[in-house]
C-alpha atoms as a PDB file:
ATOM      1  CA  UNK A   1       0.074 -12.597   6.735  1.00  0.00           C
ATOM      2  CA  UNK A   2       3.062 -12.281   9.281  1.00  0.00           C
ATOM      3  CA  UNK A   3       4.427 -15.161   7.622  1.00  0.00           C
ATOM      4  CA  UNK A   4       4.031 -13.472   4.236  1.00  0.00           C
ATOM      5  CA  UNK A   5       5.896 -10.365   5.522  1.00  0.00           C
ATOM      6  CA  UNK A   6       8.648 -11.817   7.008  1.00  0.00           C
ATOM      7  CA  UNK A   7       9.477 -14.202   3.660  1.00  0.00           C
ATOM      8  CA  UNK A   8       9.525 -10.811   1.404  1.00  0.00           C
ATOM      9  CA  UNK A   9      11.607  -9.104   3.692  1.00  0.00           C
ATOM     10  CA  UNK A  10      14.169 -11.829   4.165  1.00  0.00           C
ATOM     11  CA  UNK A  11      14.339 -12.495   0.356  1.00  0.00           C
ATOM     12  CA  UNK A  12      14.766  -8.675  -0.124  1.00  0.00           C
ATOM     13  CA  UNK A  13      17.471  -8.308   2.374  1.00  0.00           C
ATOM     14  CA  UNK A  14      19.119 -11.925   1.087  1.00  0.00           C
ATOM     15  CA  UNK A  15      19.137 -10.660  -2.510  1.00  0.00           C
ATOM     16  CA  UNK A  16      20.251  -7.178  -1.728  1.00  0.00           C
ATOM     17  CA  UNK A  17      23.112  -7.995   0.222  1.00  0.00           C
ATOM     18  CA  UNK A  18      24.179 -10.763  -2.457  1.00  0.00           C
ATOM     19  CA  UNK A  19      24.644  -8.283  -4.796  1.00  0.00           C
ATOM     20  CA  UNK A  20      25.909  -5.892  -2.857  1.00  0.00           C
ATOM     21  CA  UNK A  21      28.779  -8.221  -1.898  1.00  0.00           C
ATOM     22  CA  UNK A  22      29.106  -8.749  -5.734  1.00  0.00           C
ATOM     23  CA  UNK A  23      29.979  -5.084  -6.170  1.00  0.00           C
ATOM     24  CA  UNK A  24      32.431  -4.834  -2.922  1.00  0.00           C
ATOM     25  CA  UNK A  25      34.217  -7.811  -4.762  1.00  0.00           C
ATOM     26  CA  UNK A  26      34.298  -6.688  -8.313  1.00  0.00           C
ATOM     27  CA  UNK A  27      35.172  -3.181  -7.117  1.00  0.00           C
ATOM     28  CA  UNK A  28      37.886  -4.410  -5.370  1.00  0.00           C
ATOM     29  CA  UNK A  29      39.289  -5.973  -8.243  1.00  0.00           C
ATOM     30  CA  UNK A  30      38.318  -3.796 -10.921  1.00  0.00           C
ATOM     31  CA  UNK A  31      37.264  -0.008  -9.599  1.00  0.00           C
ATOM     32  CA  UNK A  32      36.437   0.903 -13.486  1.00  0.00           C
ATOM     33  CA  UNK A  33      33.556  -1.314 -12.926  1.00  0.00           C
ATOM     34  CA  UNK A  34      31.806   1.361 -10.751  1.00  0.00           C
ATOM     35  CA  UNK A  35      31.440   4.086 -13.673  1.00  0.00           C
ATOM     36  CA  UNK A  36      28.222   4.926 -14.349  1.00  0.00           C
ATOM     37  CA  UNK A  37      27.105   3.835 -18.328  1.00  0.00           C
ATOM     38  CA  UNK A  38      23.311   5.205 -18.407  1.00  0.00           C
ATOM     39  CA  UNK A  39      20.557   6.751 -16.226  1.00  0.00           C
ATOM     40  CA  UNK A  40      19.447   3.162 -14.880  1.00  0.00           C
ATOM     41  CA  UNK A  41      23.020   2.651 -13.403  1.00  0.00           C
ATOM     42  CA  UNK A  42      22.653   5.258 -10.910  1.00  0.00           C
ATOM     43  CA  UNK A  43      19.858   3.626  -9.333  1.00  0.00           C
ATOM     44  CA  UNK A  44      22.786   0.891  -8.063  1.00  0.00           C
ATOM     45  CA  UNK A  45      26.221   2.632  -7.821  1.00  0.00           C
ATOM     46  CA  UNK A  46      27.528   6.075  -7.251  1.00  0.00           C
ATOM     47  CA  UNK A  47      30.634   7.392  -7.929  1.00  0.00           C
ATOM     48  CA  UNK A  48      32.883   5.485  -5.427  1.00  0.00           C
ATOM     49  CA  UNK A  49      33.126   2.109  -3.817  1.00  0.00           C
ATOM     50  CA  UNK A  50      32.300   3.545  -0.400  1.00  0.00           C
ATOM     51  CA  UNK A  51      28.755   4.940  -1.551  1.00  0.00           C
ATOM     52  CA  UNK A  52      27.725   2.391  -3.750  1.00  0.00           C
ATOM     53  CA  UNK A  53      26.232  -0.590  -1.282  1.00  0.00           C
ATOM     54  CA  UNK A  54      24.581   2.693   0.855  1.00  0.00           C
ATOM     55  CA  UNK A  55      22.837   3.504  -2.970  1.00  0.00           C
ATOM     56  CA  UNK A  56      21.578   0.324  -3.185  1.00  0.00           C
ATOM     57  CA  UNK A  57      20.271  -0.025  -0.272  1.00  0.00           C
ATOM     58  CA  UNK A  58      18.950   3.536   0.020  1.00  0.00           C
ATOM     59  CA  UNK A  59      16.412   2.871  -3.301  1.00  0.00           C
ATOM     60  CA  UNK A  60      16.537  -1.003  -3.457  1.00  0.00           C
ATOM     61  CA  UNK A  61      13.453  -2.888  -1.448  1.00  0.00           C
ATOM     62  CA  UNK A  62      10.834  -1.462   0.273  1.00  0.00           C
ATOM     63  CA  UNK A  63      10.519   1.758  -1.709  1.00  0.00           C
ATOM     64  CA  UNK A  64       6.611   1.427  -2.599  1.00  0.00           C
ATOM     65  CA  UNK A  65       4.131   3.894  -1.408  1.00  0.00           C
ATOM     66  CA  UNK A  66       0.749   4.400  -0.902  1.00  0.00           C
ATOM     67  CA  UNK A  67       0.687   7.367  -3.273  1.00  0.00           C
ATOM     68  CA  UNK A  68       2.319   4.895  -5.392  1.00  0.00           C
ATOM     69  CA  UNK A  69      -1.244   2.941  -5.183  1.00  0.00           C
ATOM     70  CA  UNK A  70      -3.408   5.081  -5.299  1.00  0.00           C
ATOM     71  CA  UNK A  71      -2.060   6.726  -8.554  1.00  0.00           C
ATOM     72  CA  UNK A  72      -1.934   3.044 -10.326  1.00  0.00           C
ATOM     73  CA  UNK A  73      -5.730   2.306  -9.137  1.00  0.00           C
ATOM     74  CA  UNK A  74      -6.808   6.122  -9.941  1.00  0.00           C
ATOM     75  CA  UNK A  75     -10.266   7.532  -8.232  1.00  0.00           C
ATOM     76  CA  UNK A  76     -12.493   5.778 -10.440  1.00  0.00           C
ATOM     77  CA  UNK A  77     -11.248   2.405 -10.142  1.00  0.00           C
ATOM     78  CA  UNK A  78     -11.605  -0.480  -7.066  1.00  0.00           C
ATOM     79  CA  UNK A  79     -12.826   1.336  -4.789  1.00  0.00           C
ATOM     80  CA  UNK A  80      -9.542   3.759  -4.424  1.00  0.00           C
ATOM     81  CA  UNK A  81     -12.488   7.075  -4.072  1.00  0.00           C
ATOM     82  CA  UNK A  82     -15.966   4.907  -3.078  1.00  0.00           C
ATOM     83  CA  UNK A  83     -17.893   6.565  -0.570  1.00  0.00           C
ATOM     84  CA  UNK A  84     -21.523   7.135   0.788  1.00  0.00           C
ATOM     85  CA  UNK A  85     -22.466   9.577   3.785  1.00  0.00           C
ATOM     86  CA  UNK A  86     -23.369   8.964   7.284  1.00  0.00           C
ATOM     87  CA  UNK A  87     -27.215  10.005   6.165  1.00  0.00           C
ATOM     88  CA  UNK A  88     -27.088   7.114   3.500  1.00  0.00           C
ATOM     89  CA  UNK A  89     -29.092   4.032   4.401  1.00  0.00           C
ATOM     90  CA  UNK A  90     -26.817   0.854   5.405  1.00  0.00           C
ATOM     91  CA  UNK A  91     -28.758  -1.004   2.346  1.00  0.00           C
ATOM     92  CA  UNK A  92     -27.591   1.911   0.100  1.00  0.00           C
ATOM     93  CA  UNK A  93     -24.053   1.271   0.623  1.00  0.00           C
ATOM     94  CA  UNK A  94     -24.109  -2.250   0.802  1.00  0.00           C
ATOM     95  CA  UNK A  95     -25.663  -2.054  -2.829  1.00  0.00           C
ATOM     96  CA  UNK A  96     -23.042   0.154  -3.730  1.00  0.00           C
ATOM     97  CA  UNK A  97     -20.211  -2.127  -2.676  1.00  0.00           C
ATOM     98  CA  UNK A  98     -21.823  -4.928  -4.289  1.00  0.00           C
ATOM     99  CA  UNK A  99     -21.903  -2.832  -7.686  1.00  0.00           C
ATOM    100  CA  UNK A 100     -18.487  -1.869  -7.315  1.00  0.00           C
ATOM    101  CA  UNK A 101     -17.148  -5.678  -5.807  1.00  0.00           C
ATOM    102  CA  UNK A 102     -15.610  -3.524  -3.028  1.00  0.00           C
ATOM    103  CA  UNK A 103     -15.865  -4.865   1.151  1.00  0.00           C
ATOM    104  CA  UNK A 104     -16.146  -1.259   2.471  1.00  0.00           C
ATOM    105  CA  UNK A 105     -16.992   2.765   1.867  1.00  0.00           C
ATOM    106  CA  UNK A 106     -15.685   5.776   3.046  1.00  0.00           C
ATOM    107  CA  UNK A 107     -17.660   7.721   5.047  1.00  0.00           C
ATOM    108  CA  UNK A 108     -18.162  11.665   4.280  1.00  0.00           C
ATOM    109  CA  UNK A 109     -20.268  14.169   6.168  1.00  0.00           C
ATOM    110  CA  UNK A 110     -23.180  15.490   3.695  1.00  0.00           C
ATOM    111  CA  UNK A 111     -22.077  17.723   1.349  1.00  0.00           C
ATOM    112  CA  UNK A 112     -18.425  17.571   2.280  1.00  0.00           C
ATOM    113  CA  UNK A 113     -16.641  14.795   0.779  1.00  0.00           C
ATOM    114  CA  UNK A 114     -13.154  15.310   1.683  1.00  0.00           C
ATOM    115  CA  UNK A 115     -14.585  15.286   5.467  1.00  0.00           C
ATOM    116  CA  UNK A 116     -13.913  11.489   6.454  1.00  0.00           C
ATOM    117  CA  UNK A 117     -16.568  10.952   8.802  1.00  0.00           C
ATOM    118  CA  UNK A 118     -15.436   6.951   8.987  1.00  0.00           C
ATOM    119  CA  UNK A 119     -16.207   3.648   7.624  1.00  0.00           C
ATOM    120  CA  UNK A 120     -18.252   1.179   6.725  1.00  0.00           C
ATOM    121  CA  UNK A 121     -17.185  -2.403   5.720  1.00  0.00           C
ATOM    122  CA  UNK A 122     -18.804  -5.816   5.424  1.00  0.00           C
ATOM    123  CA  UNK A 123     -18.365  -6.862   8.324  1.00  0.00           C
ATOM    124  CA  UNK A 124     -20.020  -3.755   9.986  1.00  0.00           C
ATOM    125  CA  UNK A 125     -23.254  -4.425   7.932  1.00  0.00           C
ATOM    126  CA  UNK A 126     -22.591  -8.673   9.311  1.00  0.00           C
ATOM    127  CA  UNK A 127     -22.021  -7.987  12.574  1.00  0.00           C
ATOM    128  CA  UNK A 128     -24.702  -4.833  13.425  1.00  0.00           C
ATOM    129  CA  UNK A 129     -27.783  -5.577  11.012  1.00  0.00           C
ATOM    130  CA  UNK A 130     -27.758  -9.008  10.405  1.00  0.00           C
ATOM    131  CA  UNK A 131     -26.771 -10.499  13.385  1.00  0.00           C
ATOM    132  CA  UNK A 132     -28.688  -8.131  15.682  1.00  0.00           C
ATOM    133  CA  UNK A 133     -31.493  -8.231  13.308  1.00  0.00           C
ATOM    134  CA  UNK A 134     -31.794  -4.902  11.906  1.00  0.00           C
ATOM    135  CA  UNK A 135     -32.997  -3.636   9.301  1.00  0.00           C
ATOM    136  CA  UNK A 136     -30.693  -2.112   6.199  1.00  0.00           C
ATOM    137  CA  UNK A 137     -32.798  -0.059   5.151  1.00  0.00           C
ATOM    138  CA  UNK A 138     -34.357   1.794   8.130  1.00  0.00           C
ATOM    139  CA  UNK A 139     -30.628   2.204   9.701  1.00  0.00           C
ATOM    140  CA  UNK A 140     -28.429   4.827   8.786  1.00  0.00           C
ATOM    141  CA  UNK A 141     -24.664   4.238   7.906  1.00  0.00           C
ATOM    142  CA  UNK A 142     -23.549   7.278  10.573  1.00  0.00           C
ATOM    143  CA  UNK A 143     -25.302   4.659  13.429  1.00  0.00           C
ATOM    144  CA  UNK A 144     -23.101   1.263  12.225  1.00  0.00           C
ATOM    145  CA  UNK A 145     -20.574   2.770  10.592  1.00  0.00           C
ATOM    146  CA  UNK A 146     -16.495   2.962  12.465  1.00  0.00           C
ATOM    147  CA  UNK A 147     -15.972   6.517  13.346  1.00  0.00           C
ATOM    148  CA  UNK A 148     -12.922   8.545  12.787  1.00  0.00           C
ATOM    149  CA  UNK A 149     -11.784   8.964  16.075  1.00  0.00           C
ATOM    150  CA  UNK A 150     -11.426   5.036  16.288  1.00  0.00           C
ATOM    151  CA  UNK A 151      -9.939   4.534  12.494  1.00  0.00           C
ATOM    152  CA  UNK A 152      -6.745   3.265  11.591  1.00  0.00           C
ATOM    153  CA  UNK A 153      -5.459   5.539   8.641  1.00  0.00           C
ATOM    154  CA  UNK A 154      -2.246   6.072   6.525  1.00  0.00           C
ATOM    155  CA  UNK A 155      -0.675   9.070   4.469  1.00  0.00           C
ATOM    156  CA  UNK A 156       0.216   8.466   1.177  1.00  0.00           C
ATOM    157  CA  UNK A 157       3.867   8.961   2.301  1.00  0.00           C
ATOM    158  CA  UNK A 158       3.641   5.223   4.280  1.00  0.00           C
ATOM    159  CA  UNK A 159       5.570   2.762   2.812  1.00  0.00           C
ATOM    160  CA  UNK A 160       3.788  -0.237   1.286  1.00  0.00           C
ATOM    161  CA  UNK A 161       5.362  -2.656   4.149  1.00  0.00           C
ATOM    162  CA  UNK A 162       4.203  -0.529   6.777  1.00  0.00           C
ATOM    163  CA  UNK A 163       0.576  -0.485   5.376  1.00  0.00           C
ATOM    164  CA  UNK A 164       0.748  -4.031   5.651  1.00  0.00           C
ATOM    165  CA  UNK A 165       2.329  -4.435   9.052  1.00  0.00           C
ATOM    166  CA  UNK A 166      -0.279  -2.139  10.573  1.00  0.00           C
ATOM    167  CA  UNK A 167      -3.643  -3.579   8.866  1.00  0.00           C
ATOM    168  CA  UNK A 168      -2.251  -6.995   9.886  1.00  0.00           C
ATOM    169  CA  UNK A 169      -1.247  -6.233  12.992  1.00  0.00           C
ATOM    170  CA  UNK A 170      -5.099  -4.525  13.743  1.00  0.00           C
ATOM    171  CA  UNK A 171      -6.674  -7.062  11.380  1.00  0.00           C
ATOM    172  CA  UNK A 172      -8.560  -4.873   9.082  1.00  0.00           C
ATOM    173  CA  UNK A 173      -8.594  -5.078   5.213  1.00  0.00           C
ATOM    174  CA  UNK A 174      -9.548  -1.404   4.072  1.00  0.00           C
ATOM    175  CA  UNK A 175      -7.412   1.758   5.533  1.00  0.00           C
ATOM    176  CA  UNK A 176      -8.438   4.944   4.676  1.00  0.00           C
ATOM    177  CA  UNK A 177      -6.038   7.099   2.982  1.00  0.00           C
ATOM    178  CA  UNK A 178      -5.311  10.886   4.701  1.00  0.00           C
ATOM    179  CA  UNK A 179      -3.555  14.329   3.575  1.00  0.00           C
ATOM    180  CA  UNK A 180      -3.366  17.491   4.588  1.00  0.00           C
ATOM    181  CA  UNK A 181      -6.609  18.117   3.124  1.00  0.00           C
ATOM    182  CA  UNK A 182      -8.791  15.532   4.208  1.00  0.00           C
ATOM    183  CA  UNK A 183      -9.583  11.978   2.320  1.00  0.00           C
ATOM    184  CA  UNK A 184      -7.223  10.948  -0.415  1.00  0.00           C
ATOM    185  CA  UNK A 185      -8.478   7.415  -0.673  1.00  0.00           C
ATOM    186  CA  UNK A 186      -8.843   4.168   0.603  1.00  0.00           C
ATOM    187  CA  UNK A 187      -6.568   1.043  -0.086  1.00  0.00           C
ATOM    188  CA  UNK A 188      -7.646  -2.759   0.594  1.00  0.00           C
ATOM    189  CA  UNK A 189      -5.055  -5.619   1.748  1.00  0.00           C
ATOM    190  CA  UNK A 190      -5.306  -6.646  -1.789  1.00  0.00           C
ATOM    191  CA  UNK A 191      -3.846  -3.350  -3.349  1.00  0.00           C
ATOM    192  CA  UNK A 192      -0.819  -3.476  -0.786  1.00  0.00           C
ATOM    193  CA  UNK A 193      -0.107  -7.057  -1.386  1.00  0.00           C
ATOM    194  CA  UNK A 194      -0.360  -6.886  -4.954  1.00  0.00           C
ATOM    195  CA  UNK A 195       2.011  -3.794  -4.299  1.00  0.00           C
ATOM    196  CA  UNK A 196       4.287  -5.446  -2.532  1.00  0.00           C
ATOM    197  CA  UNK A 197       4.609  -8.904  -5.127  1.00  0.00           C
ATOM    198  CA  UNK A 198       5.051  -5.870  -8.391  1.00  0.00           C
ATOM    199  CA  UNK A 199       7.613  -4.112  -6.753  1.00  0.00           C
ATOM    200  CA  UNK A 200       9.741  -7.116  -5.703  1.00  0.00           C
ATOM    201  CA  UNK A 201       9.541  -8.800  -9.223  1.00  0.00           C
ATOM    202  CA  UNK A 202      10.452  -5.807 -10.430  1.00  0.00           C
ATOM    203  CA  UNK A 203      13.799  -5.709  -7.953  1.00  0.00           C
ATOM    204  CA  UNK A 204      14.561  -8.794  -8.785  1.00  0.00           C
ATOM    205  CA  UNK A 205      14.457  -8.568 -12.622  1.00  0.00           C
ATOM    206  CA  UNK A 206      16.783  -5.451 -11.810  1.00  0.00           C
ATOM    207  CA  UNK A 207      18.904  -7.015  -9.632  1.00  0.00           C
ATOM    208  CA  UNK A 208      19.500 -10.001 -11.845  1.00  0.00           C
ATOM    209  CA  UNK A 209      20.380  -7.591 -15.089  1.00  0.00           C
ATOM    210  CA  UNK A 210      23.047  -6.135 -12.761  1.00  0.00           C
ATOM    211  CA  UNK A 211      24.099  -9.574 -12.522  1.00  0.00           C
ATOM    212  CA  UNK A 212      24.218 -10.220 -15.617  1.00  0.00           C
ATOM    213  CA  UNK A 213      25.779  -7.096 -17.108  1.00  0.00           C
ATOM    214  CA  UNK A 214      22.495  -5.618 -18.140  1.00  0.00           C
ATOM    215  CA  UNK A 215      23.649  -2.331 -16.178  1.00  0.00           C
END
């Protein structure tokens, strides 16, 4: 995953500063080339030669966030708003991921379900019940479960990259999502990759119109 992260920011910064060196040199030689002809234009050049490689770089890569997710999944779907409560049997939320083809739940308090109380994932339910032989239906999710003061969580103001430094970094695969209010979600390394591959295609479709005169 390193690997991964390092080849999509080198591209990124390879193709960004390719073009941007195309618009120093066709500035140079043509400064008419710099007036804006639609909406989409703005998103690569301002109004002057010495703004226009800070604009690109300013909204080029790297832009992604996890609100950005979380409003493409929406509540109902993935997993982005699965949870069970720290009362729940560990056999009740293991069923419930399996439903759902999900590797973890957040945890809520009873009755409060914007009150993260942690998380459960697969490996939780490997490594405490099966392993130690337990049993998954006698054992509570609140007594396997990852509590909050040890999780690893995000805002939806991170940046996709970030998200995917950090959960590689600490090796999980499901960070809970956080706001001023409480829970706002839950993403999976899938979601941020998947992320991450959209919005460079999508940079590079843009940045190869500019190219090509498409802006």
């Amino acid at each position: 995953m390193q690997g991964a992260i390092k080849v999509i920011r080198s591209r990124g910064n390879l193709l960004s500063h390719a073009v941007l060196s195309h618009i120093r040199l066709s500035v140079t030689k043509s400064p008419d080339l710099l007036r804006p002809v639609g909406l989409l234009s703005l998103r690569f050049f301002d109004s002057s030669a010495a703004t226009s490689g800070a604009k690109l770089e300013e909204t080029g890569f790297e832009s992604t966030t996890i609100a950005d997710i979380l409003k493409a999944k929406g509540k109902g779907a993935d997993g982005s708003w699965l949870w069970c409560t720290t009362e729940d049997t560990v056999y009740e939320a293991v069923k419930s991921m399996t439903q759902n083809n999900v590797g973890a739940l957040v945890v809520v308090k009873p009755g409060e379900v914007k009150s993260l109380a942690g998380i459960i994932t697969e490996r939780d339910y490997l490594r405490k019940i099966i392993v130690q032989g337990r049993s998954s239906k006698s054992t509570k999710v609140g007594d396997i479960m990852t509590e909050e003061n040890k999780l690893i969580t995000v805002t939806p103001d991170t940046k996709v990259l970030q998200a995917m430094q950090l959960m590689t970094d600490k090796r999980i695969r499901h960070i809970p999502v956080v706001d001023g209010e409480g829970m706002a979600g839950m993403v999976s390394i899938g979601d941020v990759v998947r992320a991450v591959v959209s919005e460079h295609r999508e940079e590079l479709n843009r940045l190869n119109a500019y190219i090509q005169g498409g802006y």
